[in-house]
PDB file of N, CA and C in Angstrom:
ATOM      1  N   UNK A   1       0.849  -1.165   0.000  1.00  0.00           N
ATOM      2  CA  UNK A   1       0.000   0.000   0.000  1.00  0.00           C
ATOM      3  C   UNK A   1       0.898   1.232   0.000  1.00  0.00           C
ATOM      4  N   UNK A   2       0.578   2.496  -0.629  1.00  0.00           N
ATOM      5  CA  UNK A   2       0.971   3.671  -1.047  1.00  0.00           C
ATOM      6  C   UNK A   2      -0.021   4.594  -0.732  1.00  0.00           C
ATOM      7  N   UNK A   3       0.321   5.567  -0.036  1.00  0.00           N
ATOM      8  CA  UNK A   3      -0.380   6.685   0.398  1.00  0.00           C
ATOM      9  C   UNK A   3       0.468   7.878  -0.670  1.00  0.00           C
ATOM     10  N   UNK A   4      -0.831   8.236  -1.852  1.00  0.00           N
ATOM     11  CA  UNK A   4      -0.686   9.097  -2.279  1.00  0.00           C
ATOM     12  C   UNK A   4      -0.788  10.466  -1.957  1.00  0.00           C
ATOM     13  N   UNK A   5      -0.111  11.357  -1.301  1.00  0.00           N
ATOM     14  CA  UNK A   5      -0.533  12.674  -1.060  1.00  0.00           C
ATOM     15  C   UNK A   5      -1.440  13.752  -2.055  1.00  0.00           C
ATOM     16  N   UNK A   6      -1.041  13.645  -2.958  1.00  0.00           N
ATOM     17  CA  UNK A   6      -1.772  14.852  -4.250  1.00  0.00           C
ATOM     18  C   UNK A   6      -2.905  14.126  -4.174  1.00  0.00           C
ATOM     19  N   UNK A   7      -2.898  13.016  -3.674  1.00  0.00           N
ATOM     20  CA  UNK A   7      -4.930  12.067  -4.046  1.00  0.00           C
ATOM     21  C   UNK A   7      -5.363  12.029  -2.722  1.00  0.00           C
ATOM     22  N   UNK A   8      -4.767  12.469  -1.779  1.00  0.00           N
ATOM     23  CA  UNK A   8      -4.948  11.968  -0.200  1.00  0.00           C
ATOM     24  C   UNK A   8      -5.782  10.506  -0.424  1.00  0.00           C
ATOM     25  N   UNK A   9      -4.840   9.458  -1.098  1.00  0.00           N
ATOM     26  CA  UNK A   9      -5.759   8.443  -0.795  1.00  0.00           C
ATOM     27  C   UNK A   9      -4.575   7.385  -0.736  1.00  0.00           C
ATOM     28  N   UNK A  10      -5.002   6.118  -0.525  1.00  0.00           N
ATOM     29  CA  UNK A  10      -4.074   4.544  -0.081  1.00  0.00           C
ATOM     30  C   UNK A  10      -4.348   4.127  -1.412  1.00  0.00           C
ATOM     31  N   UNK A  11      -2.890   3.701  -2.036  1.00  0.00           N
ATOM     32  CA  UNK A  11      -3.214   3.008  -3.141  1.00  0.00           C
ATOM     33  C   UNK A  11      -2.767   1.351  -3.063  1.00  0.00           C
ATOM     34  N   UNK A  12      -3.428   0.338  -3.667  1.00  0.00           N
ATOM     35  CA  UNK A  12      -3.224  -0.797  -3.070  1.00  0.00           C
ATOM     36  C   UNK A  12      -2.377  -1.231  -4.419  1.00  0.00           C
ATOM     37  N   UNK A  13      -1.207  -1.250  -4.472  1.00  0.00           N
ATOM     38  CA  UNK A  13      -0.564  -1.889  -5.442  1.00  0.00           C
ATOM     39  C   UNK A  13       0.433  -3.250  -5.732  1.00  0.00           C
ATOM     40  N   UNK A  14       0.299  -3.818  -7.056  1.00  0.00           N
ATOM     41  CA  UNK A  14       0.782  -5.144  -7.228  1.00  0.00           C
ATOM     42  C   UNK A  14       1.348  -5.103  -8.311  1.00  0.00           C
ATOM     43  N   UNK A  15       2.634  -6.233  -8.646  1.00  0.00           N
ATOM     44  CA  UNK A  15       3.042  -5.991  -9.707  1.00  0.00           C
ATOM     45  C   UNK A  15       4.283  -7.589  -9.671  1.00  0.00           C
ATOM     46  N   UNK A  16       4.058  -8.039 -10.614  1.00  0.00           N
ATOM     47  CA  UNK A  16       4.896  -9.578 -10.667  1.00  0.00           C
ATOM     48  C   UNK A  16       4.949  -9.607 -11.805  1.00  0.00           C
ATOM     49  N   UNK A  17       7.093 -10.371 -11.575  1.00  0.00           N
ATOM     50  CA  UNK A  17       7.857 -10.701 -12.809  1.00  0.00           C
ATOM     51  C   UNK A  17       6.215 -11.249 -14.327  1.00  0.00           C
ATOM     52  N   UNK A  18       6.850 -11.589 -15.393  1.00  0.00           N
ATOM     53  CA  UNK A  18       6.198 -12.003 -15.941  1.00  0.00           C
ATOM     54  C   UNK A  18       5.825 -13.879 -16.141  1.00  0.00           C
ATOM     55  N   UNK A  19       6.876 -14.504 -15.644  1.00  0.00           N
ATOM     56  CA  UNK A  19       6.825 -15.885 -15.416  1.00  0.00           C
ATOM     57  C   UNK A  19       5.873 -15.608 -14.408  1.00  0.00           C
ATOM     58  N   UNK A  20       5.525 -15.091 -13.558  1.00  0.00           N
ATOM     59  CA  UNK A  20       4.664 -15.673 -12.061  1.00  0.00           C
ATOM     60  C   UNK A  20       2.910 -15.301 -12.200  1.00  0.00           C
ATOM     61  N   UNK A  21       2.826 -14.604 -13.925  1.00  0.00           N
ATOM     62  CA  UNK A  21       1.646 -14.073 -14.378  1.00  0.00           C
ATOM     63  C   UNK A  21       0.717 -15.539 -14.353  1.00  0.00           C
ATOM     64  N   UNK A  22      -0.412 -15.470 -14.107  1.00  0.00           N
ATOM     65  CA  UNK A  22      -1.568 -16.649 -14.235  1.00  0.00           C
ATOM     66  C   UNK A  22      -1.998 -17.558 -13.144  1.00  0.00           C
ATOM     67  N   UNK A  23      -0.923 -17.427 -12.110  1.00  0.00           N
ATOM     68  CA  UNK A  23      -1.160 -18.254 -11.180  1.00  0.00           C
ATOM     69  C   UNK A  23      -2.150 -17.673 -10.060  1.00  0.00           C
ATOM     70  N   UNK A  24      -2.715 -16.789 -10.155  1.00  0.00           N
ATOM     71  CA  UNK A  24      -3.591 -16.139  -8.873  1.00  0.00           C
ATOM     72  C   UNK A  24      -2.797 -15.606  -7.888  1.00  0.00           C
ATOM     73  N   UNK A  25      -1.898 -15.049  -8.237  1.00  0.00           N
ATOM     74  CA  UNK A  25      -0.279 -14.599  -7.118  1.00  0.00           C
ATOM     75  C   UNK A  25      -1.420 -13.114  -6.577  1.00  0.00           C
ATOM     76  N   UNK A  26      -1.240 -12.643  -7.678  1.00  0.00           N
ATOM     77  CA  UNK A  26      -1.415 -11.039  -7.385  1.00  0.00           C
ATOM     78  C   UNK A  26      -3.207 -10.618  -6.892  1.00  0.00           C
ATOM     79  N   UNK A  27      -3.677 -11.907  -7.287  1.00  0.00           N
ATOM     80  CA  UNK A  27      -5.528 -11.700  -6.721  1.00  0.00           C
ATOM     81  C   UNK A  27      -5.208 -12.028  -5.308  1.00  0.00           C
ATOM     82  N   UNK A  28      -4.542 -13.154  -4.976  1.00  0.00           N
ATOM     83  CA  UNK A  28      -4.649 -13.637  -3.923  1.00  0.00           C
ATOM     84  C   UNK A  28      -3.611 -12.128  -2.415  1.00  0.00           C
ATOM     85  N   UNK A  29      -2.574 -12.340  -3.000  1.00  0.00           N
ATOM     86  CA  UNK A  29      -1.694 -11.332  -2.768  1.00  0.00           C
ATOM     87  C   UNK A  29      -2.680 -10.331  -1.811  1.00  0.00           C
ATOM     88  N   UNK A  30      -3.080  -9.453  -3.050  1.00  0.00           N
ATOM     89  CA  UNK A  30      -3.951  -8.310  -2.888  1.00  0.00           C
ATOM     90  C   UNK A  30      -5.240  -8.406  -2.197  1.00  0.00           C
ATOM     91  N   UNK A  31      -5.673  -9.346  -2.645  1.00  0.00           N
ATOM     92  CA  UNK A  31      -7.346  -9.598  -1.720  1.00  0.00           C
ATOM     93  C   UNK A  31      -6.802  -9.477   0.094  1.00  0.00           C
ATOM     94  N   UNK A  32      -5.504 -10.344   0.737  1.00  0.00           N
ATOM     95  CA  UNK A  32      -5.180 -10.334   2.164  1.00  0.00           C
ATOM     96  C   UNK A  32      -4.680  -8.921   2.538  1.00  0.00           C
ATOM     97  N   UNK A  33      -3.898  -8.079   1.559  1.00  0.00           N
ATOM     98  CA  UNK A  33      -3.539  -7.025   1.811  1.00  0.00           C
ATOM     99  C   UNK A  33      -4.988  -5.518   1.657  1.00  0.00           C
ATOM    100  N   UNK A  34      -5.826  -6.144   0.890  1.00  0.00           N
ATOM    101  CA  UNK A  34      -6.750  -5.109   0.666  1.00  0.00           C
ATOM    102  C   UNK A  34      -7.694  -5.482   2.526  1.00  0.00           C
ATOM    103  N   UNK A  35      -7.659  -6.653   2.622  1.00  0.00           N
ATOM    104  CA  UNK A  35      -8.536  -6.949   3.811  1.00  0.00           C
ATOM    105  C   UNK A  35      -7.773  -6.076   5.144  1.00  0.00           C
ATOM    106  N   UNK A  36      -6.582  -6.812   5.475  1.00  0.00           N
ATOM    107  CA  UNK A  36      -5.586  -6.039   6.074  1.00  0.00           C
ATOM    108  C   UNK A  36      -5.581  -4.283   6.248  1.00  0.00           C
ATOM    109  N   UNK A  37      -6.001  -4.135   5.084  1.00  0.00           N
ATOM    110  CA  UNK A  37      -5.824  -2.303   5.300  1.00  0.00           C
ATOM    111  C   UNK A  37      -7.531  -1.597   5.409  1.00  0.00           C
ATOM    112  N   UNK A  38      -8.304  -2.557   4.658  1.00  0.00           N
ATOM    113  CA  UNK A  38      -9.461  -1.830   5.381  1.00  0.00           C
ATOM    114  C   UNK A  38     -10.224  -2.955   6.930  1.00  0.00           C
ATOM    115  N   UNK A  39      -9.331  -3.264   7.170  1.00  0.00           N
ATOM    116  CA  UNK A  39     -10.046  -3.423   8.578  1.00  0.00           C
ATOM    117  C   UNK A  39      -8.931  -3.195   9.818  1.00  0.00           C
ATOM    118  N   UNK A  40      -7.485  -2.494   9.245  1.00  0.00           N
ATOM    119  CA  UNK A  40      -7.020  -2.348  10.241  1.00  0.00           C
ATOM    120  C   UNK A  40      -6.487  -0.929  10.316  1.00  0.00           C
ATOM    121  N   UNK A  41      -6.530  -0.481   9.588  1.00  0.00           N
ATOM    122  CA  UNK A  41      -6.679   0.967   9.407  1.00  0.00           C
ATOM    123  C   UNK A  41      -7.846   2.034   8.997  1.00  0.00           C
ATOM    124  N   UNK A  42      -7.452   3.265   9.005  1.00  0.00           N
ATOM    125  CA  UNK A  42      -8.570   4.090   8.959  1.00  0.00           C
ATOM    126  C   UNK A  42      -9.286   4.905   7.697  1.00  0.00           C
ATOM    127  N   UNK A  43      -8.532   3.961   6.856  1.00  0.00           N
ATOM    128  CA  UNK A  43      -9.266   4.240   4.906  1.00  0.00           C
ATOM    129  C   UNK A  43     -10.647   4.066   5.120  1.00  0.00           C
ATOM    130  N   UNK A  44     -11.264   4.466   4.547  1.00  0.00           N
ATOM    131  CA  UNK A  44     -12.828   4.437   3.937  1.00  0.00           C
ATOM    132  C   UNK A  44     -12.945   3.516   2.697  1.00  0.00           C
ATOM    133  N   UNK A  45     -11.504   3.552   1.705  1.00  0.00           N
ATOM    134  CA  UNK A  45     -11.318   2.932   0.739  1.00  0.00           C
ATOM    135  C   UNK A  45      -9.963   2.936   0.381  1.00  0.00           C
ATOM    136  N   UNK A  46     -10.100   1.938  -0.369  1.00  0.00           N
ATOM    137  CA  UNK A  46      -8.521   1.331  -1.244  1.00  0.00           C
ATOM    138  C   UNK A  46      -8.665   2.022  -2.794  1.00  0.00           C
ATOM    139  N   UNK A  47      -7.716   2.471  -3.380  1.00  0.00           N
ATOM    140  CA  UNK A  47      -7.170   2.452  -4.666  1.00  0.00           C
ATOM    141  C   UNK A  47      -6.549   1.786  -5.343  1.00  0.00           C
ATOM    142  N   UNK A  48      -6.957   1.272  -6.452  1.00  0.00           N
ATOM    143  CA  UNK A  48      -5.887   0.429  -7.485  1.00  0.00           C
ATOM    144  C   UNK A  48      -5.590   1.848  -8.778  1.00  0.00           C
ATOM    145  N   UNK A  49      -4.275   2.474  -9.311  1.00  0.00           N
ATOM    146  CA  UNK A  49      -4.598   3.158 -10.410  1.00  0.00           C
ATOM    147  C   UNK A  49      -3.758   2.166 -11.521  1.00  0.00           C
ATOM    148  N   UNK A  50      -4.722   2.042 -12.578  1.00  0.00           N
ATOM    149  CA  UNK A  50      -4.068   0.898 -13.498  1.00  0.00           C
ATOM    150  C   UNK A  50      -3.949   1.917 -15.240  1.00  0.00           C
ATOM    151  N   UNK A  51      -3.105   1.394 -15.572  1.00  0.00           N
ATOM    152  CA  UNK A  51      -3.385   2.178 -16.679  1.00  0.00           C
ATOM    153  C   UNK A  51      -4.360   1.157 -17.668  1.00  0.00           C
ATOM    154  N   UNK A  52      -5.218   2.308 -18.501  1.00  0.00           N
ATOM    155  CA  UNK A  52      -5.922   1.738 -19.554  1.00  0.00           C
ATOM    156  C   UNK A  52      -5.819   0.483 -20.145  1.00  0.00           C
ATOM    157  N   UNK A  53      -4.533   0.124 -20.535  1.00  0.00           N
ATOM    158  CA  UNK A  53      -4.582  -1.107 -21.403  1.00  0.00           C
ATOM    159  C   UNK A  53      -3.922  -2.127 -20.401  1.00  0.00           C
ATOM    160  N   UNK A  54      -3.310  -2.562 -19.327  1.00  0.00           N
ATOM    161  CA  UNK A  54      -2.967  -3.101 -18.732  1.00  0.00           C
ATOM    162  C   UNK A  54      -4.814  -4.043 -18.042  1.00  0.00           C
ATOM    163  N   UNK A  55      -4.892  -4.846 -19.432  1.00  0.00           N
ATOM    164  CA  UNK A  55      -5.852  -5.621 -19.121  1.00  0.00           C
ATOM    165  C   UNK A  55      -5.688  -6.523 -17.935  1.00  0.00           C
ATOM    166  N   UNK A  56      -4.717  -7.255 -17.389  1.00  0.00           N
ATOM    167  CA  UNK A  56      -4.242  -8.568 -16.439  1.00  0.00           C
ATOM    168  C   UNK A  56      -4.802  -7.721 -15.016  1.00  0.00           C
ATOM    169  N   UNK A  57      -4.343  -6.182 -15.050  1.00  0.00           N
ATOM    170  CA  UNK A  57      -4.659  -5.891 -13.359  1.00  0.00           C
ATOM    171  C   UNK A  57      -6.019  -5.113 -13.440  1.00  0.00           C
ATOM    172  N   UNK A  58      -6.736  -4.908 -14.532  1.00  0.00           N
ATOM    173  CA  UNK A  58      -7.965  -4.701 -14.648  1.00  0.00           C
ATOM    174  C   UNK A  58      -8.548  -5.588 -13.948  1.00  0.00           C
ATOM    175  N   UNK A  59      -8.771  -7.219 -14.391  1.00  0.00           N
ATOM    176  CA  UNK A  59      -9.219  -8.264 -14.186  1.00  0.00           C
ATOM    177  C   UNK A  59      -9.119  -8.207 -12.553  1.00  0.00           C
ATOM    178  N   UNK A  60      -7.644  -8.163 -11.897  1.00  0.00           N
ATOM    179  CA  UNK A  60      -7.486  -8.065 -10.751  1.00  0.00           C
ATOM    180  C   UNK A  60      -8.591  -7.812  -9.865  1.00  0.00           C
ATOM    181  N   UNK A  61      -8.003  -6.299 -10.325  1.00  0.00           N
ATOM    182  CA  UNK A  61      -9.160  -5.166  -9.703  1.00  0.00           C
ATOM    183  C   UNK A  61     -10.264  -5.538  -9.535  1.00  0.00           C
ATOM    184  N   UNK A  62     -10.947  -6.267 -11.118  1.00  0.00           N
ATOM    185  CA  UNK A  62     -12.388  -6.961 -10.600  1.00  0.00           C
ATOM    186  C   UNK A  62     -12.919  -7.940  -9.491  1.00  0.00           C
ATOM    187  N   UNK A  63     -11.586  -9.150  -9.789  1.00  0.00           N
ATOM    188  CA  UNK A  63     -11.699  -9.738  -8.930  1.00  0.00           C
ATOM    189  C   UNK A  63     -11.921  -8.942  -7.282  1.00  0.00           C
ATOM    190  N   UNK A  64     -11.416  -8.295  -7.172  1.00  0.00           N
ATOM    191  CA  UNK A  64     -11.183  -8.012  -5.681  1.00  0.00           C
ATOM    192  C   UNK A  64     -12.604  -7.115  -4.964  1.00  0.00           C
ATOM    193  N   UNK A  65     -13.191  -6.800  -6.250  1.00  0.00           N
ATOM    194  CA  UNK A  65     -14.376  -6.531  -5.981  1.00  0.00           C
ATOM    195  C   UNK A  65     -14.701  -4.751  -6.576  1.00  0.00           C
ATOM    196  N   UNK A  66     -13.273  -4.182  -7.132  1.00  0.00           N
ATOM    197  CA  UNK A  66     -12.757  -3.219  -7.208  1.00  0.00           C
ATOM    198  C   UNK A  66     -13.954  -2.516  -8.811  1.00  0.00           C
ATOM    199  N   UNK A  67     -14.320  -1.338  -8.084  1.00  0.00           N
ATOM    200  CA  UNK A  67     -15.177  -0.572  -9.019  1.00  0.00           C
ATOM    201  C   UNK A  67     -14.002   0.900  -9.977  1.00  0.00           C
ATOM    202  N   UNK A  68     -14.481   1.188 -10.819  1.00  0.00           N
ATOM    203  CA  UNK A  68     -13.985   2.267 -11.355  1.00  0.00           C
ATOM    204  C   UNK A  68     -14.463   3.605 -10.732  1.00  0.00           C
ATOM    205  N   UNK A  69     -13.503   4.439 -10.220  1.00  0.00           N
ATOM    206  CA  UNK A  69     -13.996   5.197  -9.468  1.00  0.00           C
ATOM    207  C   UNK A  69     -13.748   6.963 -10.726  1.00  0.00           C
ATOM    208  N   UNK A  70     -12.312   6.947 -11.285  1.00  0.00           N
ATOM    209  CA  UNK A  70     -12.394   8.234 -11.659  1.00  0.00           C
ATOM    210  C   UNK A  70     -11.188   7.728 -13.242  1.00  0.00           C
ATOM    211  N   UNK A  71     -11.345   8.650 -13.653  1.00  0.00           N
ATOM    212  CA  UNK A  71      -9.848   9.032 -14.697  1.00  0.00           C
ATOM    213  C   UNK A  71      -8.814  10.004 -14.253  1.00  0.00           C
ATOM    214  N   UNK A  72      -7.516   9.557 -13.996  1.00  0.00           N
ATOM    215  CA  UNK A  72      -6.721  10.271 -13.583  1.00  0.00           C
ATOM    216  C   UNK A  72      -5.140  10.274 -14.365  1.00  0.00           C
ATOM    217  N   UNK A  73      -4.168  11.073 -13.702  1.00  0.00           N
ATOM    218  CA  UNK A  73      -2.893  11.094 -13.868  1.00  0.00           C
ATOM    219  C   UNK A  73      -2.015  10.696 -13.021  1.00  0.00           C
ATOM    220  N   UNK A  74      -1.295   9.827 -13.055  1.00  0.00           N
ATOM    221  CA  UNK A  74      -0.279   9.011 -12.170  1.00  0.00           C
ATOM    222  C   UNK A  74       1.096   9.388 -12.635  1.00  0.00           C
ATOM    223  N   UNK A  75       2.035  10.078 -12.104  1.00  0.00           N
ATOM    224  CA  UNK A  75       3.255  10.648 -12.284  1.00  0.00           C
ATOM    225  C   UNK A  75       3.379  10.697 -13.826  1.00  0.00           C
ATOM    226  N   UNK A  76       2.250  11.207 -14.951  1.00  0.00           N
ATOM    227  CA  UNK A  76       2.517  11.692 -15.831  1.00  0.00           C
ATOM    228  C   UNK A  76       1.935  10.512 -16.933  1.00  0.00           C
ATOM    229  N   UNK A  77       1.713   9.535 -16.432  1.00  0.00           N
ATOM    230  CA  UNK A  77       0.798   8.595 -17.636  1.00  0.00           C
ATOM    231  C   UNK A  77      -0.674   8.707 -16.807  1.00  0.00           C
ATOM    232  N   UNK A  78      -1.692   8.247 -17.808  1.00  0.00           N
ATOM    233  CA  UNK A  78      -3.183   8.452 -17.441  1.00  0.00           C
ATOM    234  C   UNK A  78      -3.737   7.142 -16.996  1.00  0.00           C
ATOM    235  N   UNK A  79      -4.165   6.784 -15.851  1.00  0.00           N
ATOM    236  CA  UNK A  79      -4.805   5.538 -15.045  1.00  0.00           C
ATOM    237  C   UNK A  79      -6.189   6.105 -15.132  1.00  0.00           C
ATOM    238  N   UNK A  80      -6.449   4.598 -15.238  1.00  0.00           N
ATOM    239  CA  UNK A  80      -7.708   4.632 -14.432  1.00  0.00           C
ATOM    240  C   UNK A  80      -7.861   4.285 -12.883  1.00  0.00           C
ATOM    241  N   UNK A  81      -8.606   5.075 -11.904  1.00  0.00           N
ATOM    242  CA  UNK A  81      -8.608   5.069 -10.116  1.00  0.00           C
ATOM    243  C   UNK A  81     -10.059   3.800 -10.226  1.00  0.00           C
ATOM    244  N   UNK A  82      -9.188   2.849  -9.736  1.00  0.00           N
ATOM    245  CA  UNK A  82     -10.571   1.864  -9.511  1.00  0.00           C
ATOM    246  C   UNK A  82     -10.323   1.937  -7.617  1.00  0.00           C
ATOM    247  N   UNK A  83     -11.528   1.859  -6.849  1.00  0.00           N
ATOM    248  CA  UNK A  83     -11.479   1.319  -5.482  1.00  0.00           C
ATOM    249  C   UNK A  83     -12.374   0.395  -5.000  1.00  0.00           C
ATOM    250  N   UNK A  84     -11.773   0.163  -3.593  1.00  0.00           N
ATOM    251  CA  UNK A  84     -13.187  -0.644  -2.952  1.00  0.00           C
ATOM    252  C   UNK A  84     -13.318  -0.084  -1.493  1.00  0.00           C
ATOM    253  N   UNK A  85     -14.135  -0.266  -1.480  1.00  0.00           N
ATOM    254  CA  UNK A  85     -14.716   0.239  -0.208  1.00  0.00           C
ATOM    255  C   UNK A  85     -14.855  -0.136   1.083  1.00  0.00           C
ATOM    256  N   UNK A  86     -14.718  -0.399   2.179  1.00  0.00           N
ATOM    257  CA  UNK A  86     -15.052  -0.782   3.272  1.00  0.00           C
ATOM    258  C   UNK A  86     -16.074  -0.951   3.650  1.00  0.00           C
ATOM    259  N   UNK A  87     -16.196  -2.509   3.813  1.00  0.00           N
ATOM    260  CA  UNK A  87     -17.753  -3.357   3.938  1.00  0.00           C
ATOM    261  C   UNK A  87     -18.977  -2.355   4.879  1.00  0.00           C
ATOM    262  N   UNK A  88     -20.234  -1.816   4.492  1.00  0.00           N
ATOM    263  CA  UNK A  88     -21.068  -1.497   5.460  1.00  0.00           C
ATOM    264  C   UNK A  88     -21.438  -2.217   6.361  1.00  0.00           C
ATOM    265  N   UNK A  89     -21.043  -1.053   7.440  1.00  0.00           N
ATOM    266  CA  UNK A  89     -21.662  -1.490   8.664  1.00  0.00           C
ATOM    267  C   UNK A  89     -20.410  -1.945   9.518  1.00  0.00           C
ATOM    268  N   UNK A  90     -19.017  -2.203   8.526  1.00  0.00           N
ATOM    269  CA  UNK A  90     -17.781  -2.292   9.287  1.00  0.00           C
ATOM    270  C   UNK A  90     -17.182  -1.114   9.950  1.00  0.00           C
ATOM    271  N   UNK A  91     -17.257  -0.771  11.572  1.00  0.00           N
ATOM    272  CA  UNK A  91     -16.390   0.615  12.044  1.00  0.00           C
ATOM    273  C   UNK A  91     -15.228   0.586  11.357  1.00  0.00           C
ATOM    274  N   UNK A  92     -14.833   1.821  11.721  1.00  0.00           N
ATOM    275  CA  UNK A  92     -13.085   2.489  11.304  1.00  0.00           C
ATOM    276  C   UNK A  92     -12.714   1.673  12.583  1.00  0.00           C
ATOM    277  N   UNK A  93     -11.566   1.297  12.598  1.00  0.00           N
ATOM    278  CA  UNK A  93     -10.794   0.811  13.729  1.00  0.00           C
ATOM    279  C   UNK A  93     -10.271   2.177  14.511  1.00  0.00           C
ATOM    280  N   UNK A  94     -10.058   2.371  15.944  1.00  0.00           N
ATOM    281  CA  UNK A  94      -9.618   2.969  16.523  1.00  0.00           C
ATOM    282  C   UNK A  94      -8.275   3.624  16.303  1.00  0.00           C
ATOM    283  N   UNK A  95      -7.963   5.273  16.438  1.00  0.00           N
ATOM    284  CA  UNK A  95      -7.236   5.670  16.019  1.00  0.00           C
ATOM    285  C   UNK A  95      -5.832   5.414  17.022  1.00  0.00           C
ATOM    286  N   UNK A  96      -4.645   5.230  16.468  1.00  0.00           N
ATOM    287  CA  UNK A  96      -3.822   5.549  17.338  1.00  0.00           C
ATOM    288  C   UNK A  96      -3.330   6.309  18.222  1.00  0.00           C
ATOM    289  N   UNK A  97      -3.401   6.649  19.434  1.00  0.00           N
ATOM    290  CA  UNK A  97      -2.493   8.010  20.242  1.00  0.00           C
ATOM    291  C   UNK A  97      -1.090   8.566  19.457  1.00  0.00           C
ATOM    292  N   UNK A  98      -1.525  10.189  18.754  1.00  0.00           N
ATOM    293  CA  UNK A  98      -0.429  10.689  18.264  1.00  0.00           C
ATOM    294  C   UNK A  98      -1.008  10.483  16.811  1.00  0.00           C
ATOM    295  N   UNK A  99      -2.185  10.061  16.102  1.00  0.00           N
ATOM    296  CA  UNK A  99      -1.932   9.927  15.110  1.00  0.00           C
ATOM    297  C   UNK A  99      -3.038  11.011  14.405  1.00  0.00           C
TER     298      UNK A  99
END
């Protein structure tokens, strides 16, 4: 995960050699880490930004339950902002002292 400042948002990102493509690395990967950050931290939501043609982490994204949220710019190429949201009815977890 990546906390974008210019987006004030958490971006949940993945990315594997090309031999390790097909095996469910990066769904699986990402689904424990997307769970991990919205139930143990204080996001509202996760970000994936993928670019347009990068069909493989589109799919991802779907899998994970991940909606299209906006069109954006990512250090100068154009993504698409897909997120997901934090299950209703799940609290924010308690904030840290100092944070």
């Amino acid at each position: 995960m990546k906390y974008w400042p210019q987006f004030d948002e958490t971006e949940l990102g993945w990315a594997l050699l090309r031999d390790a493509w097909g095996h469910g690395y990066a769904t699986e990967a990402a689904r424990v880490c997307a769970e991990w950050g919205l139930s143990g931290f204080a996001f509202p939501y996760l970000t994936a930004m993928i670019q347009p043609d990068n069909v493989r982490s589109v799919r991802v994204a779907g899998r994970l339950g991940m909606t299209s949220l906006r069109s954006d710019v990512l250090l100068g190429d154009p993504v698409i902002v897909y997120a997901i949201t934090r299950p209703a009815g799940t609290a924010l977890p308690p904030r840290h002292a100092g944070s």
